[in-house]
Protein backbone atom coordinates (compact mmCIF):
# COMPACT_ATOMS: atom_id res chain seq x y z
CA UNK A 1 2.76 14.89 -24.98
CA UNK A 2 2.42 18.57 -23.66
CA UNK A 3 -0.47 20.44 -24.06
CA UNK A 4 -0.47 23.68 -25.85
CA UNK A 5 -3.06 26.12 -24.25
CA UNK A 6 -5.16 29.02 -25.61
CA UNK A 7 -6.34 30.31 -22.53
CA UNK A 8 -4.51 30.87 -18.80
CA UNK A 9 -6.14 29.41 -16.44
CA UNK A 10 -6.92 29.98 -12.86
CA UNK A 11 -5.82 27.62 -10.14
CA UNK A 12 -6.89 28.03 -6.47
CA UNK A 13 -5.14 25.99 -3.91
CA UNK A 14 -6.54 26.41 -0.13
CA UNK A 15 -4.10 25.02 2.02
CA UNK A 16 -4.33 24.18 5.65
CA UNK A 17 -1.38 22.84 7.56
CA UNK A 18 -1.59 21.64 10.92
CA UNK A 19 1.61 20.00 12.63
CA UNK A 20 0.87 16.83 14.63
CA UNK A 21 3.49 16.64 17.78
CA UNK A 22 1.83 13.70 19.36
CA UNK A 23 -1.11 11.31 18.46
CA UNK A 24 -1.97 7.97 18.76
CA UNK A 25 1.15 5.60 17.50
CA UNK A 26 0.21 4.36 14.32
CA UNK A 27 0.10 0.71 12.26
CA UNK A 28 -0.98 1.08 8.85
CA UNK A 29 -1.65 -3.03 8.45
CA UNK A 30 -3.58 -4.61 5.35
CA UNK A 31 -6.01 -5.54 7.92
CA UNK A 32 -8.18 -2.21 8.75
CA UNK A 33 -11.74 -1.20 8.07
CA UNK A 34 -13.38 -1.28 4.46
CA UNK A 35 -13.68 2.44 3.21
CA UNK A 36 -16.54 4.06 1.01
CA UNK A 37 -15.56 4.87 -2.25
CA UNK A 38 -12.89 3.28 -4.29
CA UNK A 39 -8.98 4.21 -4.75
CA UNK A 40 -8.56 3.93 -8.37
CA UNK A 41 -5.29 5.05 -10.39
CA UNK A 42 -2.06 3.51 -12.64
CA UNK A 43 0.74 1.39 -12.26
CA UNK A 44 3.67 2.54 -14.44
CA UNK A 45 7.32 2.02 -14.83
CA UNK A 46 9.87 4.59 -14.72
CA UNK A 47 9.81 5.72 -18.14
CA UNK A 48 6.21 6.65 -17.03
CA UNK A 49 4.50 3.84 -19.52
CA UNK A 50 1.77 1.61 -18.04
CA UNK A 51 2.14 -1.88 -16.77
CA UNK A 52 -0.25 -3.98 -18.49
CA UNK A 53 -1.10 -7.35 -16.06
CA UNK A 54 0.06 -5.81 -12.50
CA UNK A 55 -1.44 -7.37 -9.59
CA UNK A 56 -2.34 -4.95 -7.34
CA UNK A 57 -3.60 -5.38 -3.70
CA UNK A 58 -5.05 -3.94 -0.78
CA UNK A 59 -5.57 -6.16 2.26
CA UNK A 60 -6.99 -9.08 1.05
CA UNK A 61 -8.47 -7.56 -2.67
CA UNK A 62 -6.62 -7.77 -5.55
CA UNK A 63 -7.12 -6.75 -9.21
CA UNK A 64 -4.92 -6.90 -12.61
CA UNK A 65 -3.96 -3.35 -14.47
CA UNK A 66 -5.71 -3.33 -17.97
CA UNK A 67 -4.19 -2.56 -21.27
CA UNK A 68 -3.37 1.02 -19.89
CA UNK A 69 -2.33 0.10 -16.87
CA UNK A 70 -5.24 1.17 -14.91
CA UNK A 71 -6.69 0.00 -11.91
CA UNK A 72 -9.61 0.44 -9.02
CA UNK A 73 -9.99 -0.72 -5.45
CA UNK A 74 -13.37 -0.29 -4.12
CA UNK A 75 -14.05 -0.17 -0.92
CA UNK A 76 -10.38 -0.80 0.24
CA UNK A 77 -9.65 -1.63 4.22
CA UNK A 78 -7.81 1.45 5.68
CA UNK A 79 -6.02 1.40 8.82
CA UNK A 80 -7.49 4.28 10.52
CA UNK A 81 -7.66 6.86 7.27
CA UNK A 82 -4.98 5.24 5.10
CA UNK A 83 -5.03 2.32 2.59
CA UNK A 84 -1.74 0.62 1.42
CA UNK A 85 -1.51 -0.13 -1.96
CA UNK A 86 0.75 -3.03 -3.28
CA UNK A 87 1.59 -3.50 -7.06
CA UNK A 88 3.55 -6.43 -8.33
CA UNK A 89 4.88 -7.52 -11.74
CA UNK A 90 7.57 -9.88 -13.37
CA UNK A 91 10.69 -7.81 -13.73
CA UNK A 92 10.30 -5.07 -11.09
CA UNK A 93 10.27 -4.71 -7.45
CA UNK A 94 7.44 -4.53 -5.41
CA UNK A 95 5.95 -1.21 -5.39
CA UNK A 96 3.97 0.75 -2.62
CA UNK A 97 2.19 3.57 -1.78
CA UNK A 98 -0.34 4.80 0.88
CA UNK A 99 -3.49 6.45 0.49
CA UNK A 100 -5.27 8.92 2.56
CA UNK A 101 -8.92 7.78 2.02
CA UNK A 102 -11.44 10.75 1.51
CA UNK A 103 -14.39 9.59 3.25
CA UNK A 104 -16.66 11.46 0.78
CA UNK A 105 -14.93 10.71 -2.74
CA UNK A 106 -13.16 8.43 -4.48
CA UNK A 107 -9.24 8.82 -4.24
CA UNK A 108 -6.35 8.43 -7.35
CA UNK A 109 -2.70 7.56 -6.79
CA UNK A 110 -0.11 6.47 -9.40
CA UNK A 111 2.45 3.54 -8.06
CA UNK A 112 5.65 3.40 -10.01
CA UNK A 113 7.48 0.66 -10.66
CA UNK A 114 11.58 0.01 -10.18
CA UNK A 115 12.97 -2.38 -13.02
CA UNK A 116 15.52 -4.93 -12.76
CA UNK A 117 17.39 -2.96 -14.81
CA UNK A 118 19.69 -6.10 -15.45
CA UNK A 119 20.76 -5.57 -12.21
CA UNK A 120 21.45 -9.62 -11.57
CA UNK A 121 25.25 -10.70 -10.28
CA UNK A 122 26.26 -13.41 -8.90
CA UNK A 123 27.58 -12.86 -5.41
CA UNK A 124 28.46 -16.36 -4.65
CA UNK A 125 27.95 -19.53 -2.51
CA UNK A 126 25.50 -19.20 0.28
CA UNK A 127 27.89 -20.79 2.90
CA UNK A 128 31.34 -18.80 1.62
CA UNK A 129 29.73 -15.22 0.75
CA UNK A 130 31.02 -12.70 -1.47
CA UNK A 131 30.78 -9.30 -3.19
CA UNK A 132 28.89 -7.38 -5.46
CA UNK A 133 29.13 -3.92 -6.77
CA UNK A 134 26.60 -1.64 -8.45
CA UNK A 135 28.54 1.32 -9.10
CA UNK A 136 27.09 3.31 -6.71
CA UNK A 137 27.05 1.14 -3.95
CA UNK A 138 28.22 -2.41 -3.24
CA UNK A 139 27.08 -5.60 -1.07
CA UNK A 140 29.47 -7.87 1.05
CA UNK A 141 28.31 -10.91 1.87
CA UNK A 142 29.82 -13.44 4.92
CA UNK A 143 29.40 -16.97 5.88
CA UNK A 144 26.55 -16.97 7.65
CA UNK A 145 24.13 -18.52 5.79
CA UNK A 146 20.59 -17.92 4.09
CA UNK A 147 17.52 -19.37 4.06
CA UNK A 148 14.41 -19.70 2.03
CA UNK A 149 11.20 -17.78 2.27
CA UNK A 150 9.62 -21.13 4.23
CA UNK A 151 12.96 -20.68 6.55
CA UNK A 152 14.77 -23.51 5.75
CA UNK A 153 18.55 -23.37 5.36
CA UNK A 154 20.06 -22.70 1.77
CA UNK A 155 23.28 -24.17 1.00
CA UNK A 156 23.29 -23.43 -3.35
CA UNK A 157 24.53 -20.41 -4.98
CA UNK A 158 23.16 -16.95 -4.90
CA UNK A 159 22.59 -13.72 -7.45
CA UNK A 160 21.70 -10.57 -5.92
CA UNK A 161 19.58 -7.86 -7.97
CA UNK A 162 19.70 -4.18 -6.39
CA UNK A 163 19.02 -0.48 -7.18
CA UNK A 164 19.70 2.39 -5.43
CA UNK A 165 17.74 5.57 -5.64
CA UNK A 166 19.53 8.89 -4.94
CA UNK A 167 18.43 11.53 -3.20
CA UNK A 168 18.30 14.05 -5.18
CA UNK A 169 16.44 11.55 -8.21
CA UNK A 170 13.42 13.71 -9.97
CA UNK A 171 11.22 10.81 -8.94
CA UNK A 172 12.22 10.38 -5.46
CA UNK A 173 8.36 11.02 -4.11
CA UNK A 174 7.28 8.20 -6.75
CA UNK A 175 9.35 5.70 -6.37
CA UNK A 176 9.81 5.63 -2.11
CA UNK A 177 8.08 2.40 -0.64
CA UNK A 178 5.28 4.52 0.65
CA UNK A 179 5.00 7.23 -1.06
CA UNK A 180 4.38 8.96 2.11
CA UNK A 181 7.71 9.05 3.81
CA UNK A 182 5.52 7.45 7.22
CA UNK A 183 7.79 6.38 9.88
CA UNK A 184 7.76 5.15 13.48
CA UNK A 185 10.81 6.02 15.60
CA UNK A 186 12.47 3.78 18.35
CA UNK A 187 9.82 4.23 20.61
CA UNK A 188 7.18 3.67 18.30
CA UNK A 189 6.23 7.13 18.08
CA UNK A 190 4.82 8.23 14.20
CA UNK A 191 6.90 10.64 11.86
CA UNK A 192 8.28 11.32 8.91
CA UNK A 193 11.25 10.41 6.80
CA UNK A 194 13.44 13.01 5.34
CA UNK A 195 14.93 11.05 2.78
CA UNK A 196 19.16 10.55 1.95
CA UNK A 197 17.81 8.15 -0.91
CA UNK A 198 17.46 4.32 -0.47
CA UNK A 199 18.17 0.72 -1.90
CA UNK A 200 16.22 -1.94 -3.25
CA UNK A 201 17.74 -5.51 -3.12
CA UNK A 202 16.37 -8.90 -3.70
CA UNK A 203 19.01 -12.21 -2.85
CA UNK A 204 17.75 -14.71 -5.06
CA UNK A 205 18.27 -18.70 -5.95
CA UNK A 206 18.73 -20.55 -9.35
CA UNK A 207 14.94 -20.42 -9.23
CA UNK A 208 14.25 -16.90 -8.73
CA UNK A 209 13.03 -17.83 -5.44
CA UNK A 210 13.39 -14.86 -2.58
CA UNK A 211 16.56 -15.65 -0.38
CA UNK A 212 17.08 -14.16 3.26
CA UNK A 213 20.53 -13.49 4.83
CA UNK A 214 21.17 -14.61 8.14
CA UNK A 215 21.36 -11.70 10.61
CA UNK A 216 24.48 -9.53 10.24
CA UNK A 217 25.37 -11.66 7.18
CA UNK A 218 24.79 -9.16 4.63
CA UNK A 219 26.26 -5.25 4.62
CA UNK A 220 25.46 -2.58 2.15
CA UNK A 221 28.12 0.20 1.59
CA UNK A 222 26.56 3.42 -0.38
CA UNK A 223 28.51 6.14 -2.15
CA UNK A 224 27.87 9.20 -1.23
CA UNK A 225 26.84 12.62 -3.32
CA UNK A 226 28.21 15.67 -1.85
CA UNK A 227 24.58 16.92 -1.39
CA UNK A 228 24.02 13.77 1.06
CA UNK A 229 27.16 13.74 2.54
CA UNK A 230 26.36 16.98 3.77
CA UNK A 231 23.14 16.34 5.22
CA UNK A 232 24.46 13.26 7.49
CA UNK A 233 24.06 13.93 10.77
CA UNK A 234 24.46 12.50 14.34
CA UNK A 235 20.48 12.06 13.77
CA UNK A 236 20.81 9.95 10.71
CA UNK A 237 20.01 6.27 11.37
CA UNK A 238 19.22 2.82 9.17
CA UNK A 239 15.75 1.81 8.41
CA UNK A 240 13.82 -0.70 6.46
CA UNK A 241 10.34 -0.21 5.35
CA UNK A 242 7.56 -3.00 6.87
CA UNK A 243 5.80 -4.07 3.51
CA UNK A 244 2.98 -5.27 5.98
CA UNK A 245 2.23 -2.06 7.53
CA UNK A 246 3.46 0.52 4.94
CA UNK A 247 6.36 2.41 7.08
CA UNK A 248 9.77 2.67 7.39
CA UNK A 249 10.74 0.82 10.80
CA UNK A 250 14.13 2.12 13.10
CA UNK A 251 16.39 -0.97 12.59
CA UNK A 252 19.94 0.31 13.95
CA UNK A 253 22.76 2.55 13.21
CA UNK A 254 25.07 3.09 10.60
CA UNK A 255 28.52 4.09 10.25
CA UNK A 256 29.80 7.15 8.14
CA UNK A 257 33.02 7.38 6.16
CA UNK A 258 34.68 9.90 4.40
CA UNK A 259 33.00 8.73 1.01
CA UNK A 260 30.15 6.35 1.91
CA UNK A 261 28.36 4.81 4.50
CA UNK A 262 27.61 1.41 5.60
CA UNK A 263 24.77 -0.18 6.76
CA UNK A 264 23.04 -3.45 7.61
CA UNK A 265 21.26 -5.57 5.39
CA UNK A 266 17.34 -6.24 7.59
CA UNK A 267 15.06 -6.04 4.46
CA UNK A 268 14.18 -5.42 0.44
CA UNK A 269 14.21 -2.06 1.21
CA UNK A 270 16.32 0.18 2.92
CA UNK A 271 18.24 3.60 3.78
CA UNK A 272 20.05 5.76 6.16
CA UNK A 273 17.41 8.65 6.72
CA UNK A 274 16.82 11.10 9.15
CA UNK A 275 13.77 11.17 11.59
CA UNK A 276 11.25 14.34 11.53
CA UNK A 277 8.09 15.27 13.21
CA UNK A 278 5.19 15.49 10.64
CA UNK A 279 3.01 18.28 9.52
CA UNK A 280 -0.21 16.68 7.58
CA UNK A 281 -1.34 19.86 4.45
CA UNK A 282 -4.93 19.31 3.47
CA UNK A 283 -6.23 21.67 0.60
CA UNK A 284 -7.93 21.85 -3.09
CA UNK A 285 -7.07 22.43 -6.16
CA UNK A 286 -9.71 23.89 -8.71
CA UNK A 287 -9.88 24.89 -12.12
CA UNK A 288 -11.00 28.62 -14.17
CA UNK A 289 -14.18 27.02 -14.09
CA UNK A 290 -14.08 26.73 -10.30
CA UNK A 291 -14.97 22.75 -10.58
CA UNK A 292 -12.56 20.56 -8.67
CA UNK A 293 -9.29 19.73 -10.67
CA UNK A 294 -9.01 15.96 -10.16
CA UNK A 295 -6.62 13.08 -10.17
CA UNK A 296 -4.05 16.42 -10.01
CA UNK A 297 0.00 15.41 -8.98
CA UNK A 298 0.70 17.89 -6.05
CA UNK A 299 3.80 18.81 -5.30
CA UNK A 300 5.89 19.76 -2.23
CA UNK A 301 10.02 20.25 -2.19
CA UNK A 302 12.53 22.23 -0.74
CA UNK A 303 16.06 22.45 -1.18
CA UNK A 304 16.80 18.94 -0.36
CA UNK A 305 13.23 16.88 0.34
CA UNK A 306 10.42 16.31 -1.60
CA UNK A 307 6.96 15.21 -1.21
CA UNK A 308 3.58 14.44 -3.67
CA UNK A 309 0.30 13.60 -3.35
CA UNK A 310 -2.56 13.40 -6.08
CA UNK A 311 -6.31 15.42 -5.63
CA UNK A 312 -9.67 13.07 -5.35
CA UNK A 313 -12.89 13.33 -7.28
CA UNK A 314 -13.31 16.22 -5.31
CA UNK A 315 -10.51 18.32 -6.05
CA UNK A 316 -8.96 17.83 -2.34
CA UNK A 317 -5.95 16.45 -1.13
CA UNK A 318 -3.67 15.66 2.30
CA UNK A 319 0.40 15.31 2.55
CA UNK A 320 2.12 14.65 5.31
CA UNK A 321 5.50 16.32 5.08
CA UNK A 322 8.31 17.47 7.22
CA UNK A 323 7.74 19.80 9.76
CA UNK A 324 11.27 21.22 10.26
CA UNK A 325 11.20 24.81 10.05
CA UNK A 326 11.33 26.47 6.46
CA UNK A 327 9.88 27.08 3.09
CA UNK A 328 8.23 24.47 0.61
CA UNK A 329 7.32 25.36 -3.05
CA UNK A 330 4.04 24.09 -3.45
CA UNK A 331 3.45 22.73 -7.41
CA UNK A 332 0.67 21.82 -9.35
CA UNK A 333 1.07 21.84 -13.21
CA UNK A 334 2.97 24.73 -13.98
CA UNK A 335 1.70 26.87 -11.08
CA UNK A 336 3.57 27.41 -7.34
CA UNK A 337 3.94 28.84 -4.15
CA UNK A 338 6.03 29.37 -1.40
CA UNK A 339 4.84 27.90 1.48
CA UNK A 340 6.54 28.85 5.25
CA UNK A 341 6.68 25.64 7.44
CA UNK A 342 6.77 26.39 11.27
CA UNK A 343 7.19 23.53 13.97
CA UNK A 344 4.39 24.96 15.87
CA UNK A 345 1.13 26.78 13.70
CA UNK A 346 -1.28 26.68 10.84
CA UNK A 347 -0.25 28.22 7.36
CA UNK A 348 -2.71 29.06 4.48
CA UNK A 349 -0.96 29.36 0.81
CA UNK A 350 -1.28 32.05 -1.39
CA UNK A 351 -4.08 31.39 -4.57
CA UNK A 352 -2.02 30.43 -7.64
CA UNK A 353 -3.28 31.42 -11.18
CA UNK A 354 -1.07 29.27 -13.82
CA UNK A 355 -1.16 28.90 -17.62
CA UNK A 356 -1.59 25.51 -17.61
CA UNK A 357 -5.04 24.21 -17.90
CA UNK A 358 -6.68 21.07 -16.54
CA UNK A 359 -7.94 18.26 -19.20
CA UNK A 360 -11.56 17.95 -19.69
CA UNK A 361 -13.23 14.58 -19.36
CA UNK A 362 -14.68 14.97 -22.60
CA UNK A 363 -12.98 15.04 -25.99
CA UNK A 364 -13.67 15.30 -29.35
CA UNK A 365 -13.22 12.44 -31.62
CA UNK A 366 -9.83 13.40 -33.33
CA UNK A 367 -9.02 13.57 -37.40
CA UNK A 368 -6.89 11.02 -38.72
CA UNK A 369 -4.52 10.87 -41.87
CA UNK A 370 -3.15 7.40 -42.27
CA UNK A 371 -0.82 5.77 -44.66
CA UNK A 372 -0.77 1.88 -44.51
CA UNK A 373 1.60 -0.63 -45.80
CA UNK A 374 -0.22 -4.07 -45.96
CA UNK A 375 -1.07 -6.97 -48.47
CA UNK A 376 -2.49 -5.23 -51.47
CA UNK A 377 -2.26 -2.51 -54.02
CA UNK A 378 -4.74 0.29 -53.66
CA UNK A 379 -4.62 4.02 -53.46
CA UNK A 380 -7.46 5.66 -50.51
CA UNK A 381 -8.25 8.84 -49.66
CA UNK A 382 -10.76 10.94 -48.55
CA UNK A 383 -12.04 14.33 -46.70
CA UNK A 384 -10.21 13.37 -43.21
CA UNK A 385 -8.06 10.21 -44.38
CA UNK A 386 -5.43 9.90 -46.84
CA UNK A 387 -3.61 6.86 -48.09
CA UNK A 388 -1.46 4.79 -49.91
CA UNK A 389 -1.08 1.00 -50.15
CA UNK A 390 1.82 -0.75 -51.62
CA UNK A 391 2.17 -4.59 -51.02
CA UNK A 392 4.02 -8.22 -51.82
CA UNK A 393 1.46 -11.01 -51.85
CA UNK A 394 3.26 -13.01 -49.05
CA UNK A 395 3.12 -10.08 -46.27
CA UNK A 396 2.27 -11.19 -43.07
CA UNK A 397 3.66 -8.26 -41.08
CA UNK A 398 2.40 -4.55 -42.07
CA UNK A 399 2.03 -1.41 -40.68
CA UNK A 400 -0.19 1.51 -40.44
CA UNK A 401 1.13 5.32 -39.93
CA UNK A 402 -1.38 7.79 -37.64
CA UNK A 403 -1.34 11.04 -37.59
CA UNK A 404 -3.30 13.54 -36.56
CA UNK A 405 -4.80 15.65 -33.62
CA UNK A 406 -7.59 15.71 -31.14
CA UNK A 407 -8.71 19.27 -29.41
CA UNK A 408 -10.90 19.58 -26.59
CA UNK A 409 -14.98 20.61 -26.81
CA UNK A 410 -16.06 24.02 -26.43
CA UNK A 411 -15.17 25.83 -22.81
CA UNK A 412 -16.10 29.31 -22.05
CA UNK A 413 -12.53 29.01 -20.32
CA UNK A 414 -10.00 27.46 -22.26
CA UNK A 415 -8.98 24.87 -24.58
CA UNK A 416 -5.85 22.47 -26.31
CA UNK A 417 -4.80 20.49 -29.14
CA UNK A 418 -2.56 17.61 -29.34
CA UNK A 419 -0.95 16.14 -32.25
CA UNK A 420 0.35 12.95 -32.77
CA UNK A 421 2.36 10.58 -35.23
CA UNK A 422 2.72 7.41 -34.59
CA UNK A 423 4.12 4.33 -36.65
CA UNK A 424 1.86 1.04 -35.71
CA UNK A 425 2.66 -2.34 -36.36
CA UNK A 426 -0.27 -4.99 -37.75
CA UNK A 427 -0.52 -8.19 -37.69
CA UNK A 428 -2.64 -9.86 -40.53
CA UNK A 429 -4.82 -13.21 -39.24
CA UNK A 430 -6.64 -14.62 -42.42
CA UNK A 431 -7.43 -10.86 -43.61
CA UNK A 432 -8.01 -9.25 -40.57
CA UNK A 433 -5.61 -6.71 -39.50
CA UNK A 434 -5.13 -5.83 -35.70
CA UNK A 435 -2.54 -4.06 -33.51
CA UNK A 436 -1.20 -1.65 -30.83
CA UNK A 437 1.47 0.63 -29.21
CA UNK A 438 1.87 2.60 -26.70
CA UNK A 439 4.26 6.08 -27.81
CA UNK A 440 4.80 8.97 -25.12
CA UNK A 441 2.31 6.90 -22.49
CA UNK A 442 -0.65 7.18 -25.01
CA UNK A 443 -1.86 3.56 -25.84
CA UNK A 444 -3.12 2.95 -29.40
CA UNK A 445 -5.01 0.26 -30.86
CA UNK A 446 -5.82 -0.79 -34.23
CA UNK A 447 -8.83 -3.72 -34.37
CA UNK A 448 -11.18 -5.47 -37.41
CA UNK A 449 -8.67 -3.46 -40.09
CA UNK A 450 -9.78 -5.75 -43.13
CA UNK A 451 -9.70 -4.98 -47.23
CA UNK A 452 -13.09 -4.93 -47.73
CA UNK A 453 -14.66 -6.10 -51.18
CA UNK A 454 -15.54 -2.60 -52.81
CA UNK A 455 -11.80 -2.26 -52.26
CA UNK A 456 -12.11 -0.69 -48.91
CA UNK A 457 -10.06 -0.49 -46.01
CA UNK A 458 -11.98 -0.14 -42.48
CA UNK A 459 -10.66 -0.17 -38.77
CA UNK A 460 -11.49 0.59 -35.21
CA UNK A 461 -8.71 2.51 -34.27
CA UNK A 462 -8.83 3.22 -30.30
CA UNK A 463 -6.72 6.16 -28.49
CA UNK A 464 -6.07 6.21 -24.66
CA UNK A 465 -4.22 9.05 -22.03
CA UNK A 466 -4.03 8.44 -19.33
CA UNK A 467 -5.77 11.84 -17.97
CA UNK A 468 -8.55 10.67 -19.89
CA UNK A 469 -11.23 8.73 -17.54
CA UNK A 470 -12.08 6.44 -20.75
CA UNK A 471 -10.63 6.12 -24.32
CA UNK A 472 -12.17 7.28 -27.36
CA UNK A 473 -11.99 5.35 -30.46
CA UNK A 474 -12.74 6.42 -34.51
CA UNK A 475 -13.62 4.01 -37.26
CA UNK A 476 -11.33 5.15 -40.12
CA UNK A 477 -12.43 4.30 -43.70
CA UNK A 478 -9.95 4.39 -46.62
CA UNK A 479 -11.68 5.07 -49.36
């Protein structure tokens, strides 16, 4: 849902850039130093709704996503200053992202999920190969062999499931392994990806169970967009990302045709991306009020790369982007900058005011006018509810219809309301009423709905954002 606002308000983004031509190589493992403060955030899938159940992990801590898809890591182990972040649920691919830990806040990140999609094809017998196309791209498979995640041989047949993300997809930033574009070179030596796009691919047995091509076994061939075409260079190169370590890894060349190009299958993950020194931006992003704007997507893209980043408790955030010469718009709601990149220097960004305000932690509780369909035959209504009741004696199933609005307290700076309408679905258990959806990422909840015997009808209904830091909830009586 967007938010309508009253009042403009005032955004200040101090930006320092410095590049970083040489440091100390770098290895991002699960096994690092515990941090202060937690890394807390959500794992959603690419329709941007939370995954309930997710496991997610750093090092050797793991939790499950609630209801809403939320999560928090406290006291994560960082490798040097960054933690890697691993989410995992049935029906998607692994997902990743590193974390710059503030050592004087807590830190937020959002990991995003890539489905299945129904991507599954058979491909054929592990000891005669064969093909598979995605539309996009395609695998060719030889007669090499496989084996199983313990390493022994596999002789049965095998389905591969695969996605490819372009380039030039809106969600690019999100959805890298990463979410930093970190990358070590062939000597080792730390960078930065500069992205063509890149595949995801799991080989898999009648089980389900991960498969591994022999080497050279396995070759991926991947259309290519004008836009990417272009951008191919003698500098372009394949790479897989190290799920152990959090970056992308040099693992050989590729070879460029007139409408794709091919590459090596190494691991789940891979592209054909081109190798860039790294600037690191640090900076802050505040509200009218002048109190730190947090949990705030940051955004950094030029013509043909793009970069994100979230802001801590504090307001602050660092990205790492490349440092090839140029000009980045810097975003943040609806508010941007230009930003000149040089290979050598510091640059500051311009203030940004913007129109679009940041939510409060604190909300009203939010009117409700309901209609509900359910096991009965009353008529309720009052001063903020309204309803009617028609039933059949023998209805198991009912539903409940929400609408209404919520609008933020009192600030001397600005304001919003949201509306709603939402349709939910009940279940009736031996009079008690109880269900939940989630419509446009907002997660409702209906719980203890029961007839009551003045003729009656009372519920918990819960709401949850996910900008909020905790849901509200309103006990609506029909009467």
């Amino acid at each position: 849902m967007k938010r309508q606002v009253a009042i403009a308000t005032f955004i200040a983004l101090t930006l320092t850039l410095s590049c970083i031509t040489a440091c100390k190589k770098e290895n991002n493992s699960n096994k690092g130093t515990p941090t202060s403060g937690s890394v807390y955030g959500m794992v959603v899938n690419e329709g941007n709704l939370p995954v309930k159940g997710a496991k997610v992990s750093a090092g050797s801590q793991t939790v499950v996503t609630d209801v809403y898809g939320k999560f928090e890591l406290k006291n994560p182990v960082a490798n040097t200053d960054v933690v890697l972040i691993k989410a995992t649920a049935p029906d998607y691919f692994p997902g990743y992202r590193n974390v710059t830990k503030s050592k004087d806040a807590s830190d937020y990140t959002v990991i995003k999920l890539i489905n299945y999609d129904g991507s599954e094809t058979p491909i054929g017998n592990a000891a005669t190969g064969g093909n598979a196309s995605f539309g996009t791209f395609s695998i060719s498979v030889g007669n090499k062999g496989f084996v199983t995640e313990s390493g022994s041989a596999y002789s049965g047949s095998v389905t591969v499931r695969a996605r490819y993300i372009q380039a030039d997809d809106p969600s690019i930033d999100e959805l890298m392994p990463g979410g930093d574009f970190s990358a070590l070179d062939t000597s080792g030596n730390p960078g930065i990806m500069e992205t063509q796009g890149f595949a995801a691919i799991d080989f898999i047995d009648n089980n389900g169970n991960i498969l591994t091509p022999n080497p050279g076994n396995a070759r991926v061939a991947i259309q290519l967009s004008p836009q990417v075409a272009s951008s191919l260079s003698s500098s372009s190169r394949a790479w897989t990302f190290n799920e152990i370590s959090g970056q992308w890894n040099y693992s050989g060349g590729i070879t460029v045709g007139s409408s794709e190009v091919t590459l090596d299958f190494i691991s789940r993950f891979i592209n054909c991306d081109v190798f860039a020194s790294a600037c690191v931006i640090t900076g802050q992003v505040v509200d009218c009020n002048d109190k730190p704007a947090k949990n705030r997507k940051v955004v950094f893209s030029s013509d043909i790369l793009r970069y994100s980043t979230f802001t801590n408790t504090n307001g602050y955030y660092s990205i790492r982007v490349s440092s090839r010469p140029g000009n980045y718009k810097v975003s943040c709601e609806d508010a941007s900058a230009n930003v000149a990149v040089y290979t050598n220097g510091n640059v500051t960004a311009p203030g940004i005011k913007t129109k679009t305000s940041f939510y409060s932690d604190t909300y009203s509780a939010f009117a409700v006018t309901t209609s509900f369909n359910g096991g009965c035959s009353l008529s309720y209504s009052n001063v903020l509810v309204g309803a009617s009741i028609a039933c059949a004696a023998s209805t198991s199933q009912s539903s409940i219809n929400i609408k209404g609005e919520w609008s933020q307290k009192g600030d001397s700076c600005w304001t919003w309301a949201d509306a709603f309408d939402v349709n939910l679905p009940l279940t009736n258990s031996g009079g008690t009423y109880s269900g939940n959806i989630t419509y446009l990422g907002i997660a409702f909840n209906l719980s203890n709905g029961k007839v009551n015997a003045d003729n009656t009808f009372s519920a918990n209904v819960t709401v949850n954002d996910p900008d909020w830091d905790a849901p509200i909830t309103k006990n609506i009586s029909l009467k």
